[in-house]
C-alpha atoms as a PDB file:
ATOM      1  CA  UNK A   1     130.192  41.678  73.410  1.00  0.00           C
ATOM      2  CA  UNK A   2     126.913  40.739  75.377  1.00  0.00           C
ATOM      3  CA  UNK A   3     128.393  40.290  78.815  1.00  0.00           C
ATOM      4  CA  UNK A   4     130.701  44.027  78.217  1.00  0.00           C
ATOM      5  CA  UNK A   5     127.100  45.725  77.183  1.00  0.00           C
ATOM      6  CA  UNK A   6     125.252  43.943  80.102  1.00  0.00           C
ATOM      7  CA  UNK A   7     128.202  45.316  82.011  1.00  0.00           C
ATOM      8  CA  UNK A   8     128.190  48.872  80.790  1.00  0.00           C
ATOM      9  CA  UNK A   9     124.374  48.855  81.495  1.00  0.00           C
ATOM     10  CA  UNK A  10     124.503  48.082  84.886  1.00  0.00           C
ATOM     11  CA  UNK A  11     127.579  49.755  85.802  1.00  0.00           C
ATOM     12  CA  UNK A  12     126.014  53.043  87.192  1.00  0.00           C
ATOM     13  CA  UNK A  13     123.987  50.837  89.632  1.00  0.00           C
ATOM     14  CA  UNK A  14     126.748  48.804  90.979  1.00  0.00           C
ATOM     15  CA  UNK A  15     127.693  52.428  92.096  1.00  0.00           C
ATOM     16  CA  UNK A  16     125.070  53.335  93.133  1.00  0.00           C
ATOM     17  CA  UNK A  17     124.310  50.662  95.630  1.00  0.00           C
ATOM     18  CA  UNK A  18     128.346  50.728  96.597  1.00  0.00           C
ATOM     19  CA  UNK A  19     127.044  54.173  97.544  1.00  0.00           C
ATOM     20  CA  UNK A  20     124.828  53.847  99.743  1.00  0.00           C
ATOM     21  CA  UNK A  21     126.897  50.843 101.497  1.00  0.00           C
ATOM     22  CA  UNK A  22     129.351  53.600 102.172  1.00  0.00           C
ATOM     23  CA  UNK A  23     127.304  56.161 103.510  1.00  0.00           C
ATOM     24  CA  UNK A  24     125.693  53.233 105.818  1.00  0.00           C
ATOM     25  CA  UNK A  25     129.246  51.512 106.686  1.00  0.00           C
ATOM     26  CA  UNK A  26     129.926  55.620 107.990  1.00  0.00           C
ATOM     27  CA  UNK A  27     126.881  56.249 110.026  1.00  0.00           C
ATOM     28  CA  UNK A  28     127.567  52.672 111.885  1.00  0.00           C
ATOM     29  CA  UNK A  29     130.867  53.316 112.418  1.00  0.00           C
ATOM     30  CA  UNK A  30     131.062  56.416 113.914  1.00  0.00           C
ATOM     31  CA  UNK A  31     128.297  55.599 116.632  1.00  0.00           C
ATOM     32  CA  UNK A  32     131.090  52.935 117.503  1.00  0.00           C
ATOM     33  CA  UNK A  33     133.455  55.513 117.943  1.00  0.00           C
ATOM     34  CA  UNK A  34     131.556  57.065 120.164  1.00  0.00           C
ATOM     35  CA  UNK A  35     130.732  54.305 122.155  1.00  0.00           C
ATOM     36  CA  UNK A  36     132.596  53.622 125.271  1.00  0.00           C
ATOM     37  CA  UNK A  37     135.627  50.191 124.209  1.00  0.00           C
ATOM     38  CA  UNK A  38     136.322  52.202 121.157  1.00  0.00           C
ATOM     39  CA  UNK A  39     139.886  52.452 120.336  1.00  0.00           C
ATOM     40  CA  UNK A  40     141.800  54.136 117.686  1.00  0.00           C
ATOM     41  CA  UNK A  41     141.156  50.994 115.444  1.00  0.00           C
ATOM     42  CA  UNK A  42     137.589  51.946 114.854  1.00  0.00           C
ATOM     43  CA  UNK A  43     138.804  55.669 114.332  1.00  0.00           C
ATOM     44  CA  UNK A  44     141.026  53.894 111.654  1.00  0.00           C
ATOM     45  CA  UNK A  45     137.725  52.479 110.350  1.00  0.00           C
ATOM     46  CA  UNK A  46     135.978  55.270 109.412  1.00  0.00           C
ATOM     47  CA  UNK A  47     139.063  57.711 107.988  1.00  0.00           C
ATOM     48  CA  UNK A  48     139.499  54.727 105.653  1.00  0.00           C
ATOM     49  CA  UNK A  49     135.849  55.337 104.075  1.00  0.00           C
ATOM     50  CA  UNK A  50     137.502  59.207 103.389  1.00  0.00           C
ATOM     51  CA  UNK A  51     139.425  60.299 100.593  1.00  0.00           C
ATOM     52  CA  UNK A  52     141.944  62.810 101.304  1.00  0.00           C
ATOM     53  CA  UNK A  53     139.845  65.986 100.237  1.00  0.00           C
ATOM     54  CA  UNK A  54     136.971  65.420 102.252  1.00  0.00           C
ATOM     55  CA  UNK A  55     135.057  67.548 103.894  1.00  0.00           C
ATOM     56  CA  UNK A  56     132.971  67.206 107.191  1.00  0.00           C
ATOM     57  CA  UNK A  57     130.035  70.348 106.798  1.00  0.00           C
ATOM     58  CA  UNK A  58     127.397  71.584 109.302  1.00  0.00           C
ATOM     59  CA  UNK A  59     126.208  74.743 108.438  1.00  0.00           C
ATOM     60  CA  UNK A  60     123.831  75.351 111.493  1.00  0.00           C
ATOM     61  CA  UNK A  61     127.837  75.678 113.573  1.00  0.00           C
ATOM     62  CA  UNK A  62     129.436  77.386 110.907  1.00  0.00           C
ATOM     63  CA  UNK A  63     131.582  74.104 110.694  1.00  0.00           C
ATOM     64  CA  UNK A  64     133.765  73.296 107.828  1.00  0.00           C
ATOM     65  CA  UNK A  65     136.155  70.952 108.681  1.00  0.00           C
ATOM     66  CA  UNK A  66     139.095  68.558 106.618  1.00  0.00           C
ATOM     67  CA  UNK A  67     139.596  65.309 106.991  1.00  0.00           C
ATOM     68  CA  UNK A  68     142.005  65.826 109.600  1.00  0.00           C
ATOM     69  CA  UNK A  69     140.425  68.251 111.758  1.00  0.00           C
ATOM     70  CA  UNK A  70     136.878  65.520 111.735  1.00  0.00           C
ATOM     71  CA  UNK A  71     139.245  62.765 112.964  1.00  0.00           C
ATOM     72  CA  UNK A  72     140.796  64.665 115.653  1.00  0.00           C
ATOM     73  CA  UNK A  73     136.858  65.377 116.374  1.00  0.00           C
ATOM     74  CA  UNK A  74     135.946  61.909 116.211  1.00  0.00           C
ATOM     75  CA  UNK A  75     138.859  60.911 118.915  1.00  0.00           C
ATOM     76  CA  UNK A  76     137.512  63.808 120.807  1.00  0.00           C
ATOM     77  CA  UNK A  77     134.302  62.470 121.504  1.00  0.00           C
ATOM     78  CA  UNK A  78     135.445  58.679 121.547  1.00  0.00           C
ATOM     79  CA  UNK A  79     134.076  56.890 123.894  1.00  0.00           C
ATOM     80  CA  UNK A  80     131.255  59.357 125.889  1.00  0.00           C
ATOM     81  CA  UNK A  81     128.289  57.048 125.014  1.00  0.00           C
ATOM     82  CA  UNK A  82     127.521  54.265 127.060  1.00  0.00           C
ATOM     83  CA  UNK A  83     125.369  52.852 123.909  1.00  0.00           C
ATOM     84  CA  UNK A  84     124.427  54.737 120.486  1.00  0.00           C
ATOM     85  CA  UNK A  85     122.692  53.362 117.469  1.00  0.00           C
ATOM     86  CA  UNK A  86     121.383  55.647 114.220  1.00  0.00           C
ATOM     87  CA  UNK A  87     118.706  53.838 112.039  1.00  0.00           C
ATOM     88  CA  UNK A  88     118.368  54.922 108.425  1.00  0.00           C
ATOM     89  CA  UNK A  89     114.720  55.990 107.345  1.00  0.00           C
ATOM     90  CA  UNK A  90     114.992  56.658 104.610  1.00  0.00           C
ATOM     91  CA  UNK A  91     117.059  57.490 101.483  1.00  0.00           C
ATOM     92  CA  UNK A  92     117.467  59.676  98.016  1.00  0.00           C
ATOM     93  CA  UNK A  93     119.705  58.531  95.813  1.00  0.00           C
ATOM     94  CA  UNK A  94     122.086  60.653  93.350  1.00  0.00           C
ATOM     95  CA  UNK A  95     124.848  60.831  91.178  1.00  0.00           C
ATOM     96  CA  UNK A  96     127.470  60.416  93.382  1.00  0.00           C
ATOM     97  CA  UNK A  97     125.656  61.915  96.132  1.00  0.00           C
ATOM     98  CA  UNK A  98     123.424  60.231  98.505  1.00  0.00           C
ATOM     99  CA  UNK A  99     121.265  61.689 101.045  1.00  0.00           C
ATOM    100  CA  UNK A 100     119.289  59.900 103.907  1.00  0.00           C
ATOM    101  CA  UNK A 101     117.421  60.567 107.422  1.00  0.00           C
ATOM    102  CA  UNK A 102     118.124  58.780 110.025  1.00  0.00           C
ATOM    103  CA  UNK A 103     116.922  59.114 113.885  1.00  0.00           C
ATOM    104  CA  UNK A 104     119.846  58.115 116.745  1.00  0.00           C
ATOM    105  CA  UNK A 105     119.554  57.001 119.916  1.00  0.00           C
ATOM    106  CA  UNK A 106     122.243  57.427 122.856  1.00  0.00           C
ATOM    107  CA  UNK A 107     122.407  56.542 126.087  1.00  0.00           C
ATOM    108  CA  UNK A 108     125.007  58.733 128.295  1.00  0.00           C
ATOM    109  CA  UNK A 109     125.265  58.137 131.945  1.00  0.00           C
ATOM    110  CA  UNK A 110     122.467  55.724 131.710  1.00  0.00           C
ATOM    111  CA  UNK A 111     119.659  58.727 130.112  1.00  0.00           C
ATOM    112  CA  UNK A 112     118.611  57.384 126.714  1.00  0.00           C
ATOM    113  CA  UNK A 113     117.831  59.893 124.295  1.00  0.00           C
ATOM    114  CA  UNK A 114     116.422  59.385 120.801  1.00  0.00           C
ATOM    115  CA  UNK A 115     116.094  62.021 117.980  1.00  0.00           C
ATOM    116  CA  UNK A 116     112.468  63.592 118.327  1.00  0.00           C
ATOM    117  CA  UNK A 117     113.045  63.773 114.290  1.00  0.00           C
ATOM    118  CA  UNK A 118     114.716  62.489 111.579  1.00  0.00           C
ATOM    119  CA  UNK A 119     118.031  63.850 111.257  1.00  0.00           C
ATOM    120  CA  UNK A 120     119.311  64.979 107.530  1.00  0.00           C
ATOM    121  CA  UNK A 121     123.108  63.882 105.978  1.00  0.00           C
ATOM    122  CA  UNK A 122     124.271  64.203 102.204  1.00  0.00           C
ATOM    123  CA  UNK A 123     126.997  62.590 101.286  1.00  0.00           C
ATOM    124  CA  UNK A 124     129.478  62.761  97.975  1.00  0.00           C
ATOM    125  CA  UNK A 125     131.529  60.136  97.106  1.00  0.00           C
ATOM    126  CA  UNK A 126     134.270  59.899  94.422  1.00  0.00           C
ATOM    127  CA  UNK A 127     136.327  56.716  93.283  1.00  0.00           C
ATOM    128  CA  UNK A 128     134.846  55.014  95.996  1.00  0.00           C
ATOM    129  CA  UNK A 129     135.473  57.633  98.816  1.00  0.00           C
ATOM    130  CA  UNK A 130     133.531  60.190 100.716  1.00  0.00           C
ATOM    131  CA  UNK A 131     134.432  63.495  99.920  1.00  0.00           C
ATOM    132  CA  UNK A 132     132.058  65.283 101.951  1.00  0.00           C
ATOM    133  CA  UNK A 133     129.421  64.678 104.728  1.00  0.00           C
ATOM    134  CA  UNK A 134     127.164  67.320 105.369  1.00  0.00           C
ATOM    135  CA  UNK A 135     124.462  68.102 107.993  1.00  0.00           C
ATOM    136  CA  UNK A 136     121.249  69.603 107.810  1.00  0.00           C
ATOM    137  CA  UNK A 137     120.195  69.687 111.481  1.00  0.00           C
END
């Protein structure tokens, strides 16, 4: 009876974290995709982290796009960068919702560029999926 309370108690932050390792497995692997060597396999990689519903939002482009129609984007833009890498600064924490800021840096053609800000994305998640991404840049 101890262990299923100690359980039930720390339940919500075993989801929590999970979370957050989501959002952070999706930022890394979609600068691979974008990276020149990527292949289908890491497009494979990142539609995995999506359930079916998802949504990809950016409200700055009037962009509201399925699951589908953000993979077809991702292969779109596979491979441009000669290098890219997003760092997470920093992070709020929800109910099935995490948000965080994080600052990229890309090199195309050899011209590095690096976010002159932090760069906003909320995420939702639901039985262990993303459900929607959502920018606020």
């Amino acid at each position: 009876m101890r262990k299923l309370l100690t359980l039930l108690i720390f339940l919500p932050f075993i989801s929590l974290a999970s979370n957050i390792e989501l959002a952070e497995k999706f930022i890394e692997l979609t600068d691979i995709t974008k990276v020149k060597g990527a292949t289908q396999k890491d497009i494979d990689a990142v539609a995995h982290l999506l359930s079916d519903e998802m949504h990809y939002q950016h409200p700055n482009y009037n962009a509201d796009l399925t699951k589908q129609q953000f993979i077809e984007g991702l292969v779109r833009y596979m491979g441009r960068a000669d290098a890219m890498n997003s760092t997470i600064t920093s992070k709020i924490i929800g109910s099935n919702a995490v948000a965080v800021a994080f600052v990229s840096t890309t090199v195309i053609d050899g011209k590095k560029e690096t976010d002159k800000q932090p760069l906003m994305r909320l995420f939702e998640f639901k039985q262990g999926k993303i459900t929607l991404v959502k920018e606020y840049w």
